[in-house]
C-alpha atoms as a PDB file:
ATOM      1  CA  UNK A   1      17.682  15.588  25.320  1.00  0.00           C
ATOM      2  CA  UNK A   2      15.788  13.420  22.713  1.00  0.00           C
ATOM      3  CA  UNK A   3      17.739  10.434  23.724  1.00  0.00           C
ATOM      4  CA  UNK A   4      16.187  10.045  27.167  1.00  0.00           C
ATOM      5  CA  UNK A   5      12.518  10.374  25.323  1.00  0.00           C
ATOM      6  CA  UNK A   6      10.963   6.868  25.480  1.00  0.00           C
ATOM      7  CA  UNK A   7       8.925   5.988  21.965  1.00  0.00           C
ATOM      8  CA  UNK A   8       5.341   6.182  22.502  1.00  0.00           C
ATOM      9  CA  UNK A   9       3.777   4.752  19.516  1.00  0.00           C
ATOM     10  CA  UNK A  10       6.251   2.375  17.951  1.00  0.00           C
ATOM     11  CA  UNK A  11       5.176   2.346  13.846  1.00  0.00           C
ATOM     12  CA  UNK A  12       7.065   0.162  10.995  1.00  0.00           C
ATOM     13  CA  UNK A  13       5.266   0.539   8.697  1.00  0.00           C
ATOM     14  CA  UNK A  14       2.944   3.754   7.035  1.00  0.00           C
ATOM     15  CA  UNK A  15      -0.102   3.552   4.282  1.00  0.00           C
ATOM     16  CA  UNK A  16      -1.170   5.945   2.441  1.00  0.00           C
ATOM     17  CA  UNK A  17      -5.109   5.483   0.934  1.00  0.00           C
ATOM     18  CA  UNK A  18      -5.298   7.112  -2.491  1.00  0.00           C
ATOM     19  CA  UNK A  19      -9.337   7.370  -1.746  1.00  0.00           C
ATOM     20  CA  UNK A  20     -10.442  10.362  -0.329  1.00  0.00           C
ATOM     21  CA  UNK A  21     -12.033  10.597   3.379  1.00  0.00           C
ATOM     22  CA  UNK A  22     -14.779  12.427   5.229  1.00  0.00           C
ATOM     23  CA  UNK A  23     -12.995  14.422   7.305  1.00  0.00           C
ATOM     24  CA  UNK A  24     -15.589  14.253  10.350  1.00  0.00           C
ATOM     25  CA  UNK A  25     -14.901  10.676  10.424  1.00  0.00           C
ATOM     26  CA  UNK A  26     -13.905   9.401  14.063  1.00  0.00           C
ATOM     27  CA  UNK A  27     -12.138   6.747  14.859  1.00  0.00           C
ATOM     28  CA  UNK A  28     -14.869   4.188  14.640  1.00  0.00           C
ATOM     29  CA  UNK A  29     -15.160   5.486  10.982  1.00  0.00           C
ATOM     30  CA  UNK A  30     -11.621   5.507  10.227  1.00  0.00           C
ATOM     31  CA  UNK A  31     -11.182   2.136  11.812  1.00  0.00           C
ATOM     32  CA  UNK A  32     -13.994   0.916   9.195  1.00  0.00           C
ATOM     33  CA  UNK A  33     -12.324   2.553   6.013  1.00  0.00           C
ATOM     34  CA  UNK A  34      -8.879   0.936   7.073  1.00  0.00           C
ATOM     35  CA  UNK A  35     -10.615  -2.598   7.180  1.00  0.00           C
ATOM     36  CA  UNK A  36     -12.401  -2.090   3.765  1.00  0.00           C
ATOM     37  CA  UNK A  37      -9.650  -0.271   1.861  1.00  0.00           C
ATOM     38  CA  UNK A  38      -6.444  -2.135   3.474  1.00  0.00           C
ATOM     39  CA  UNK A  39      -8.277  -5.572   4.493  1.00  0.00           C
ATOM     40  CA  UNK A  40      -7.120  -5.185   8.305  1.00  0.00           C
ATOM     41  CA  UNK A  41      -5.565  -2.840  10.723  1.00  0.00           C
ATOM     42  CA  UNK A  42      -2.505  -4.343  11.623  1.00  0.00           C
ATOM     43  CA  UNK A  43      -0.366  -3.680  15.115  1.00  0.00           C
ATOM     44  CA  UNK A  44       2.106  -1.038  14.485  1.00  0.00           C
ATOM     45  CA  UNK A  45       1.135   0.818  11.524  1.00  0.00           C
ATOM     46  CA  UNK A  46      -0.015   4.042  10.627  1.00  0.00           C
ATOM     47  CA  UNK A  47      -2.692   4.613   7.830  1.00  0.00           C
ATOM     48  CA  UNK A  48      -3.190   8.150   5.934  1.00  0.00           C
ATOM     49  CA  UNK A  49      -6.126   9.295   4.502  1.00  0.00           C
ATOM     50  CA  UNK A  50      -6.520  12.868   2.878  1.00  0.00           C
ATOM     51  CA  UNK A  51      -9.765  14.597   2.159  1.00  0.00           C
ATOM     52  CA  UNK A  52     -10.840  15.389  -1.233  1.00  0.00           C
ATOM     53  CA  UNK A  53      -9.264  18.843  -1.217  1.00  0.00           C
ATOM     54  CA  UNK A  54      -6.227  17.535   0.391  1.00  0.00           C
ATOM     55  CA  UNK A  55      -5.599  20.280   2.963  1.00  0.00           C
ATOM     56  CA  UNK A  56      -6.578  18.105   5.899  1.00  0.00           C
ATOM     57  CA  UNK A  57      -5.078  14.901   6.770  1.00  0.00           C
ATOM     58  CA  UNK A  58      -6.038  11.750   9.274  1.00  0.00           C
ATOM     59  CA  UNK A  59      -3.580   9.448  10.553  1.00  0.00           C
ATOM     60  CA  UNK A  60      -5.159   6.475  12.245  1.00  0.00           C
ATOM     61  CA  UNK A  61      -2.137   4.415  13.980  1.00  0.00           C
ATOM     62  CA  UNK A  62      -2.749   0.570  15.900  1.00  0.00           C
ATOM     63  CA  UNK A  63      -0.336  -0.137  18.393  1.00  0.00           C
ATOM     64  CA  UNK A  64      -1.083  -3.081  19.540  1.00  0.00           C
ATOM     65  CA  UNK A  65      -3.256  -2.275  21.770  1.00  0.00           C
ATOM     66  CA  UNK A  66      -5.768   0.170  20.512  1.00  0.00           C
ATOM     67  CA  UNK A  67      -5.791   3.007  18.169  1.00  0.00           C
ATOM     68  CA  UNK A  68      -4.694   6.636  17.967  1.00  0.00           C
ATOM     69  CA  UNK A  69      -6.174   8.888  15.757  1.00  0.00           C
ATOM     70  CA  UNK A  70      -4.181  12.391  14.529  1.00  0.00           C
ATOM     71  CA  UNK A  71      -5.638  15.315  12.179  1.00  0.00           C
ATOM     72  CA  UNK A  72      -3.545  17.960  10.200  1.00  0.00           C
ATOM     73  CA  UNK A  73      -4.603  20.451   8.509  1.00  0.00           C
ATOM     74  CA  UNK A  74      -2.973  23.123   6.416  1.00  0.00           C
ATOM     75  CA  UNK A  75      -3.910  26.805   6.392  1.00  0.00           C
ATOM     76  CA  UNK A  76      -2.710  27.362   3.243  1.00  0.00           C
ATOM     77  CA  UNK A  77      -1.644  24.689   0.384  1.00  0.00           C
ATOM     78  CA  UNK A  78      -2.454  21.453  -0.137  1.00  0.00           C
ATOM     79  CA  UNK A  79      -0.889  17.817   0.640  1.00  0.00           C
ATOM     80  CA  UNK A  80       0.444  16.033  -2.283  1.00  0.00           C
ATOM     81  CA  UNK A  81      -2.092  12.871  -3.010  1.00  0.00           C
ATOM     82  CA  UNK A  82      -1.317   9.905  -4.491  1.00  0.00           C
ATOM     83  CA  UNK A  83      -1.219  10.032  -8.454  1.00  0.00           C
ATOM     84  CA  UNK A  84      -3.081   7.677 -10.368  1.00  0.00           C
ATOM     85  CA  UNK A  85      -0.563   5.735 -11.547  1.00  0.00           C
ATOM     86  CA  UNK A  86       0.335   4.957  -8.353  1.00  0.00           C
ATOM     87  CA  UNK A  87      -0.701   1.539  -6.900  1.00  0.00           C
ATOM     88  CA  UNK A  88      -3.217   1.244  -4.306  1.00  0.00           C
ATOM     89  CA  UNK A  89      -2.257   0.474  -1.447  1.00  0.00           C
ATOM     90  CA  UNK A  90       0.835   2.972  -1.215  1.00  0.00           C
ATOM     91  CA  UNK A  91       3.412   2.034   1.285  1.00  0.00           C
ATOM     92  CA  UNK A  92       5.325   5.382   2.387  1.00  0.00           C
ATOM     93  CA  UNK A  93       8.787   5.616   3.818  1.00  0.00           C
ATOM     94  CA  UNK A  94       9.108   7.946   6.727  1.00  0.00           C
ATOM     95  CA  UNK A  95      11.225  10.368   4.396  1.00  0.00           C
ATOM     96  CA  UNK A  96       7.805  10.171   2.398  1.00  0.00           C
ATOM     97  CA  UNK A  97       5.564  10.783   5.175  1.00  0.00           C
ATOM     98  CA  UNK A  98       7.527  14.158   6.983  1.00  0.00           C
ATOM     99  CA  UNK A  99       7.817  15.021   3.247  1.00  0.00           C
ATOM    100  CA  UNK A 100       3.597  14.814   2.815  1.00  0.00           C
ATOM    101  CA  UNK A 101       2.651  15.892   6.074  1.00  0.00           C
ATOM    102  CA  UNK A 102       4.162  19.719   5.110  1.00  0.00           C
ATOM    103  CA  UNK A 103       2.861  19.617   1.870  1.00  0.00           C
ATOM    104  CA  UNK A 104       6.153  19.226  -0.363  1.00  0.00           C
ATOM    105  CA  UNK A 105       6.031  16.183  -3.405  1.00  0.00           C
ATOM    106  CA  UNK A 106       6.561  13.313  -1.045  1.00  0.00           C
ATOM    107  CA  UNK A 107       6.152  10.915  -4.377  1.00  0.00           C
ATOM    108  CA  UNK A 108       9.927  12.357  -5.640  1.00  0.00           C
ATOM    109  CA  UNK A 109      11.812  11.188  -2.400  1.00  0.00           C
ATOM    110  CA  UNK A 110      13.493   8.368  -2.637  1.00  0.00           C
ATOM    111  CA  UNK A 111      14.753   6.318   0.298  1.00  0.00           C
ATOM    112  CA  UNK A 112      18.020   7.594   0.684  1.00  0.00           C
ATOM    113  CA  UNK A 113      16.592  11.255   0.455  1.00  0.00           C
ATOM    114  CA  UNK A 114      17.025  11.619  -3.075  1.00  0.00           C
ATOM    115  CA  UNK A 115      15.043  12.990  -5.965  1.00  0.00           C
ATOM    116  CA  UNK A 116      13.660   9.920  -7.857  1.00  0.00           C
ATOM    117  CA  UNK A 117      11.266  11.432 -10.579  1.00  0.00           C
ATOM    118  CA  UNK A 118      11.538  14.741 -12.404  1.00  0.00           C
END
């Protein structure tokens, strides 16, 4: 069934901010943030932004044409942030990103799927 399903929003590649974000930011405001903290919001790729208590997420996503924005939030838990040894900005792998977005350590999976830090 999946393989008749046409792509909508094509992304290669996925940024993760390790500064927190105002969670009633719109897109306007999101669009900003990804300019100051990433430089510019380039066509086809997805930019992550958790708040300070890192149960709610933003995903703001260019695709060439304009920009989708996407909100998550957990009822219970938290989202792994970034660590701060981690460099700024964090490219994610999409193992990383379905590991973050349901809250398991996203930061210990490595590109084949495997555990990379104990």
């Amino acid at each position: 069934m999946a393989e008749g399903l046409a792509v909508m929003i094509r992304i290669d590649r996925i940024w993760l901010s390790t500064e927190p974000l105002d969670m009633r930011a719109g897109p306007e405001t999101c669009l900003a943030r990804v300019v100051a903290v990433f430089g510019a919001a380039e066509a086809h790729q997805a930019y992550v932004f958790l708040n300070k208590r890192a149960n709610r997420m933003k995903v703001l996503v260019h695709d060439g044409f304009g920009v989708w924005l996407a909100a998550r939030r957990l009822h219970q838990g938290r989202f792994m942030p970034a660590r701060a040894w981690q460099q700024h900005p964090l490219e994610l792998t999409d193992e990383q990103l379905q590991a973050l977005v349901v809250g398991l350590p996203w930061y210990q999976v490595g590109k084949e799927q495997a555990i990379s830090l104990l």
